[in-house]
N, C-alpha and C. Protein backbone atom coordinates (compact mmCIF):
# COMPACT_ATOMS: atom_id res chain seq x y z
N UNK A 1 67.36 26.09 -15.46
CA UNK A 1 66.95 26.66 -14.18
C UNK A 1 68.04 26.38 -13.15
N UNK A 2 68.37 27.46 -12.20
CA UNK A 2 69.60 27.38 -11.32
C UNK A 2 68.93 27.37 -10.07
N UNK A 3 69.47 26.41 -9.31
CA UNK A 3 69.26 26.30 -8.14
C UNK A 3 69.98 27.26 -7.18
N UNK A 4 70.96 27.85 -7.72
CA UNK A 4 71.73 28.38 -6.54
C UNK A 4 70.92 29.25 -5.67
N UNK A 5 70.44 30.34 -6.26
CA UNK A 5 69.25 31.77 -5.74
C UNK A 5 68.61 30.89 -4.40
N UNK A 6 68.11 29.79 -4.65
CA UNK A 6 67.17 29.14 -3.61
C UNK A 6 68.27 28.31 -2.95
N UNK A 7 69.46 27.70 -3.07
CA UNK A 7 70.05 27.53 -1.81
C UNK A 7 70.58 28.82 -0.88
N UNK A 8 70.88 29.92 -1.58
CA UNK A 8 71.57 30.77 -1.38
C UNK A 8 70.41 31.63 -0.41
N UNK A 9 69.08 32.01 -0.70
CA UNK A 9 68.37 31.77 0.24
C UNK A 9 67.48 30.66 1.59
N UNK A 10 67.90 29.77 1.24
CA UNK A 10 67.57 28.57 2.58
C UNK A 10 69.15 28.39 3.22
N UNK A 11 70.16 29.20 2.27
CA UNK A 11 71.59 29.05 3.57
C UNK A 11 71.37 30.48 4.85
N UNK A 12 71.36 31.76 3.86
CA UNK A 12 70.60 32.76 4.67
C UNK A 12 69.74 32.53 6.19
N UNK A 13 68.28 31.85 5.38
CA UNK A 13 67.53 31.68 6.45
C UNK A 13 68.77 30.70 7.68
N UNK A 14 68.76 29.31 7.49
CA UNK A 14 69.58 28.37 8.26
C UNK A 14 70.32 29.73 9.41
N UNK A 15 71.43 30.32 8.63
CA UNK A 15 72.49 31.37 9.39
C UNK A 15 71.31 32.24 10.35
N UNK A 16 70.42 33.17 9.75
CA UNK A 16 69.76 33.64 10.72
C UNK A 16 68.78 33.15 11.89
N UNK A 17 68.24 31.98 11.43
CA UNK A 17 68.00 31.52 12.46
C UNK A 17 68.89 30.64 13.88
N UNK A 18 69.97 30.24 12.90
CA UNK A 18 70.43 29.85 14.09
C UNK A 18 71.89 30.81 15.16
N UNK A 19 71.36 31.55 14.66
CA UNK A 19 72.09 33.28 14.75
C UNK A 19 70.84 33.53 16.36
N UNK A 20 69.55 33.72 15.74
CA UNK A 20 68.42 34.26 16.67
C UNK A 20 68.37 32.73 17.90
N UNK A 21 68.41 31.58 17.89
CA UNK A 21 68.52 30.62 18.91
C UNK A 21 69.69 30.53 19.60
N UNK A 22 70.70 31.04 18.89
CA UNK A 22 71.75 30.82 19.76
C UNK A 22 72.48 32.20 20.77
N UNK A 23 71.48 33.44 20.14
CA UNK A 23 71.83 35.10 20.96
C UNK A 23 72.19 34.96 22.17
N UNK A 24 73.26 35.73 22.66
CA UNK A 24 73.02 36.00 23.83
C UNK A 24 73.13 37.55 24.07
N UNK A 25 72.53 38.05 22.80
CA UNK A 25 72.56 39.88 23.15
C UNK A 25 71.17 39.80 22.24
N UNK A 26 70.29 41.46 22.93
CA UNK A 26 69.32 41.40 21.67
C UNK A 26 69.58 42.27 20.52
N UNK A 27 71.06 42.70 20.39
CA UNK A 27 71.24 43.64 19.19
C UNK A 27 71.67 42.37 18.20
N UNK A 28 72.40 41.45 18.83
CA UNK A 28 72.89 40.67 17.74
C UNK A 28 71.54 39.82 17.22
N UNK A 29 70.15 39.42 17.90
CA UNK A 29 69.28 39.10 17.63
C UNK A 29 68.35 39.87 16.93
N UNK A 30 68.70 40.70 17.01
CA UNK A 30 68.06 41.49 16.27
C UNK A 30 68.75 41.98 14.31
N UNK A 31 70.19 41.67 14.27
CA UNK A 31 70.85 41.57 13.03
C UNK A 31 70.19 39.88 12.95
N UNK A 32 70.35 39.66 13.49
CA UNK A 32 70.14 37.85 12.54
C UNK A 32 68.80 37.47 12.45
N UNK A 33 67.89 38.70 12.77
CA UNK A 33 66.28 38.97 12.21
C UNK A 33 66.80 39.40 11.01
N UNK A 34 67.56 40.53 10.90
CA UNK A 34 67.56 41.00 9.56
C UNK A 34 68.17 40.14 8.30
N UNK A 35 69.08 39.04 8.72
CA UNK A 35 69.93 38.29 7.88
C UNK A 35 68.81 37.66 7.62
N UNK A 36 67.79 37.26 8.55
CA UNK A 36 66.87 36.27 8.65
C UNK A 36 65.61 36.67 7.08
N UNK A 37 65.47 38.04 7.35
CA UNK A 37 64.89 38.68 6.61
C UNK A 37 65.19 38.64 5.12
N UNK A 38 66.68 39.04 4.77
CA UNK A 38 67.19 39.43 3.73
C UNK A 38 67.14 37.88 2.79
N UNK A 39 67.06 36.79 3.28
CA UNK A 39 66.69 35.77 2.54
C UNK A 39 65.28 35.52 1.67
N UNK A 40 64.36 36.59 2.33
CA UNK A 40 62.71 36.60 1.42
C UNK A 40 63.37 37.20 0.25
N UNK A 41 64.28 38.52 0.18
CA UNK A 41 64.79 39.18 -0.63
C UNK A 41 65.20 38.02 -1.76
N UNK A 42 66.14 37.39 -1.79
CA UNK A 42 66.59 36.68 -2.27
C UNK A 42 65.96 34.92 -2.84
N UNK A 43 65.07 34.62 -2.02
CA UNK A 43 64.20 33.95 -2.66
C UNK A 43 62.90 34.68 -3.94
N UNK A 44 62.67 35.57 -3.45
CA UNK A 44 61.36 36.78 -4.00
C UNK A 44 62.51 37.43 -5.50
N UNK A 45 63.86 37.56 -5.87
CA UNK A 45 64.33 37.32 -6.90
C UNK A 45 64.30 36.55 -7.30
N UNK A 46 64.63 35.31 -6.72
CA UNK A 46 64.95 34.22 -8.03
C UNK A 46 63.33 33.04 -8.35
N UNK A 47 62.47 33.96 -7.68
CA UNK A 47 61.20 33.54 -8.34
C UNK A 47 60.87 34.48 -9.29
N UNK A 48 60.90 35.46 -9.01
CA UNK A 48 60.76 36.84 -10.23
C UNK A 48 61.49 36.46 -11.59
N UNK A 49 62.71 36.01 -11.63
CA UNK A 49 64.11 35.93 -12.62
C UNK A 49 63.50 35.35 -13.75
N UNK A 50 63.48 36.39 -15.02
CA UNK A 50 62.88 35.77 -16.15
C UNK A 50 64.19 35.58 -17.43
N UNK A 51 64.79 34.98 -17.38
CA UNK A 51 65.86 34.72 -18.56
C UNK A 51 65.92 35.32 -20.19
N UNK A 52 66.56 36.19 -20.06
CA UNK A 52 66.41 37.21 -21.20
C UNK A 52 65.32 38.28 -20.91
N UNK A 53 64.59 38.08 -20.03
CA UNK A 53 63.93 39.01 -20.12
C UNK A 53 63.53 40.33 -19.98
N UNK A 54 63.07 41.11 -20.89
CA UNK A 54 62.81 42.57 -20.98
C UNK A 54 62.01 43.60 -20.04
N UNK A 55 62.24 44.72 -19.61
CA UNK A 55 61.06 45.63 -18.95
C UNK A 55 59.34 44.86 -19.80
N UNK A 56 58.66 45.53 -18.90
CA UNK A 56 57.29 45.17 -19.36
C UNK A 56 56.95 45.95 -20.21
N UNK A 57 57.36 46.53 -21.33
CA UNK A 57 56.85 47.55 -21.74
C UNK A 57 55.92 46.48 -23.35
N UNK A 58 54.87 46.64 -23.33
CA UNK A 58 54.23 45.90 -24.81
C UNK A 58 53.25 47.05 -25.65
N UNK A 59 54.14 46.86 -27.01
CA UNK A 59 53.53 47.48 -27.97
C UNK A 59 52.59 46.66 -28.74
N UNK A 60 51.77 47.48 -29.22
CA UNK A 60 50.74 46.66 -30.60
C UNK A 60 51.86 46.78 -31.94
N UNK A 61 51.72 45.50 -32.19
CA UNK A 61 52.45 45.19 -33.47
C UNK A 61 53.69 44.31 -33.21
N UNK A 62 54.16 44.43 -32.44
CA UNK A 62 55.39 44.04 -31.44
C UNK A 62 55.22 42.80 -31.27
N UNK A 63 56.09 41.73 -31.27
CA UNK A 63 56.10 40.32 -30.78
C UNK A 63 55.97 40.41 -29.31
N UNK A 64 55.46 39.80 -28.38
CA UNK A 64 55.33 39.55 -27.12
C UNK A 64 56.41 38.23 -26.81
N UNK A 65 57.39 39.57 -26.12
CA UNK A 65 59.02 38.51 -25.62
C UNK A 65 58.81 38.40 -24.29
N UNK A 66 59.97 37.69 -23.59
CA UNK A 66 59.92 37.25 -22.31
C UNK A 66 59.89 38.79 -20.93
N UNK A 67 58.95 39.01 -20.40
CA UNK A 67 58.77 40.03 -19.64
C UNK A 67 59.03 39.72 -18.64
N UNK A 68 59.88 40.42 -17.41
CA UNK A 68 59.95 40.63 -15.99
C UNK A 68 58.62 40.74 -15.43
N UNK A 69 58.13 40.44 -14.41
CA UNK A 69 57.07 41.10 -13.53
C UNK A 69 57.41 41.61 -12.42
N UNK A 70 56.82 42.95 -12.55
CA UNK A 70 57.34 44.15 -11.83
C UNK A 70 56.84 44.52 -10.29
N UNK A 71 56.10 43.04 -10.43
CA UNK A 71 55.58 42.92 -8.72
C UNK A 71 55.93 42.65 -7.97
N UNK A 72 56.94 41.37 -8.27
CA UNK A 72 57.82 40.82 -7.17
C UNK A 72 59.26 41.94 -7.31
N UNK A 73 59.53 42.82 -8.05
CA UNK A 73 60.52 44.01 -7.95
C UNK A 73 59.79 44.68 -6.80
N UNK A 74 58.46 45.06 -6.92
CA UNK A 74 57.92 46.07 -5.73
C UNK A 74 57.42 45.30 -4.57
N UNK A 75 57.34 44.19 -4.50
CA UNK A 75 57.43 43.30 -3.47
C UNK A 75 59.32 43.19 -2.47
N UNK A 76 60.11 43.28 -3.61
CA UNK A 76 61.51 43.37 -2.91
C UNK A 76 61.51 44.71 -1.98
N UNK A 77 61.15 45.59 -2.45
CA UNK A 77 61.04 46.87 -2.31
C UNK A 77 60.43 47.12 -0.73
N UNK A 78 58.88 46.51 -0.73
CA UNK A 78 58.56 46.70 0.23
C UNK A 78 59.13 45.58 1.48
N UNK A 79 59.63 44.73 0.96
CA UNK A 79 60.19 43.88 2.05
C UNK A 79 61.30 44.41 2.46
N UNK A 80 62.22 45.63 2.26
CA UNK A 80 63.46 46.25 2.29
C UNK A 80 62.70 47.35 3.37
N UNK A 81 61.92 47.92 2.87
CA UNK A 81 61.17 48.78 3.96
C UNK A 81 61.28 48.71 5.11
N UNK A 82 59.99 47.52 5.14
CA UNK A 82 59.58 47.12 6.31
C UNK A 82 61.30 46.58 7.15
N UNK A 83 61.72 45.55 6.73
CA UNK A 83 62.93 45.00 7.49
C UNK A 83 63.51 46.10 7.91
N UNK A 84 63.58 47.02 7.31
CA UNK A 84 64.73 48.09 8.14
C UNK A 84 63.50 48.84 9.25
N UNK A 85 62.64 48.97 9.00
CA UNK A 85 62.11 49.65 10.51
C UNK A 85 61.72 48.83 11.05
N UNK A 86 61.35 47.13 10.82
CA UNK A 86 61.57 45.99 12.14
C UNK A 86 62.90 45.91 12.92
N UNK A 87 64.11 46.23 12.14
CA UNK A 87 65.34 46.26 12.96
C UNK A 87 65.30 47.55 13.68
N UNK A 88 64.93 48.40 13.00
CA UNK A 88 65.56 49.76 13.75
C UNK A 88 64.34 50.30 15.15
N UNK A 89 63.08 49.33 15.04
CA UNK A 89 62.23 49.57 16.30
C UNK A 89 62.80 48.41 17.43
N UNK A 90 63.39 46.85 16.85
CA UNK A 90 64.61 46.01 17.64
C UNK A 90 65.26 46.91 18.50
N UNK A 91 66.09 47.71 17.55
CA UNK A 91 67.19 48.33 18.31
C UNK A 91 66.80 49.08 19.28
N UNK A 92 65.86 50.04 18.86
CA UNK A 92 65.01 51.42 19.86
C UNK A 92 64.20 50.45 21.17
N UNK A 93 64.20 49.77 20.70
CA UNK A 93 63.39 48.77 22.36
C UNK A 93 64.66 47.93 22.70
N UNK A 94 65.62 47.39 22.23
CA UNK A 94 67.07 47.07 22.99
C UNK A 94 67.45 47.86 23.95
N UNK A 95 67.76 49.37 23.06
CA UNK A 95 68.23 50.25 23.97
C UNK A 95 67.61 50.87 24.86
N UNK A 96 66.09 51.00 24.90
CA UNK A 96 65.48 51.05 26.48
C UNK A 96 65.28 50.11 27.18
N UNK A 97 65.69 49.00 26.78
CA UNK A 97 65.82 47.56 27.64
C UNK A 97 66.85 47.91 28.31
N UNK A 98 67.93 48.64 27.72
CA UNK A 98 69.39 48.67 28.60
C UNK A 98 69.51 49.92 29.70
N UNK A 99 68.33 50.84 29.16
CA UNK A 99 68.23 51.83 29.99
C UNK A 99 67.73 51.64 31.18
N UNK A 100 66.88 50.33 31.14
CA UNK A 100 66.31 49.80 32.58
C UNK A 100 66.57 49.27 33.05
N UNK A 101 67.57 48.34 32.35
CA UNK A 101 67.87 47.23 33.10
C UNK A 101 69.35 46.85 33.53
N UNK A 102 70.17 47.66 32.70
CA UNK A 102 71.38 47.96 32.40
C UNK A 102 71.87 47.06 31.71
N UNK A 103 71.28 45.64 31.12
CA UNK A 103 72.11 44.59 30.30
C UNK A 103 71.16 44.43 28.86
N UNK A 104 71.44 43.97 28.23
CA UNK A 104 70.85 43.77 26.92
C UNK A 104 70.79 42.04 26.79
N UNK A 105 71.39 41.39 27.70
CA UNK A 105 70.88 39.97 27.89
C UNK A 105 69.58 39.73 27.98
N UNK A 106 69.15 39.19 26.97
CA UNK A 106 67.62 38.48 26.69
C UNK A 106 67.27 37.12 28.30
N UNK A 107 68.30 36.73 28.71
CA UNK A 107 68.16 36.34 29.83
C UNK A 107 67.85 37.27 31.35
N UNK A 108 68.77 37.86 31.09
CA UNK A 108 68.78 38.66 32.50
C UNK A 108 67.59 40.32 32.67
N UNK A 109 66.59 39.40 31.39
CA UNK A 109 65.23 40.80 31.95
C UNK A 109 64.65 40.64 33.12
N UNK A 110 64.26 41.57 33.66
CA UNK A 110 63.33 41.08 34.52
C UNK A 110 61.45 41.84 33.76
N UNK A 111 60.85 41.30 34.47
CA UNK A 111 59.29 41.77 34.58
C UNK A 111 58.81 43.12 34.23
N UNK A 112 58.32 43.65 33.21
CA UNK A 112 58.29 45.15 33.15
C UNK A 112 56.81 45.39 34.63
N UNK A 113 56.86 46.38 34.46
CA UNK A 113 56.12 47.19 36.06
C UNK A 113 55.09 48.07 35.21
N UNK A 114 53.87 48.37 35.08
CA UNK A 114 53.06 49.27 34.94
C UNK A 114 52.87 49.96 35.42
């Protein structure tokens, strides 16, 4: 069993989060959501990762060998989804942040107005 997959996701997370505490724009906070993100990806493989192992396909008669499970594949899947339209609704509310306010500094908002 390799550890790397799971450092390689808790280095990910580490970078994106300290990517999102240290912003001082919300587009770049908004990529280091997604870096932030792309580490479930990468943990959610190397829990899936079956060594040698085959599609799921099982016949009668057939020895029962080491199978993938094809959930955490459609689990990657939907976590790829979603992350890209959490960034890309980021961005679409960045850029009417800048339309109002003229800066994209997460500091320098002011109060929205109803």
């Amino acid at each position: 069993m390799s550890f790397l997959p799971y450092m390689a996701a808790f280095y990910l997370l580490c970078i994106g989060l300290y990517g999102i505490v240290s912003s001082r724009s919300l587009i770049h906070t908004a990529f280091c959501l997604f870096i932030l993100q792309s580490s479930t990806y990468v943990l959610l493989i190397a829990i899936g990762f079956v060594h040698h192992g085959r599609p799921p396909v099982f016949m009668p008669g057939r020895p029962a060998l080491p199978a993938v499970d094809p959930v955490v594949q459609a689990q990657v899947l939907t976590d790829i989804i979603i992350s890209a339209a959490v960034t890309g609704l980021l961005i679409a509310l960045t850029l009417e942040n800048y339309k109002r306010t003229g800066s994209i500094n997460p500091n320098k908002r002011h109060a929205m107005k109803g």
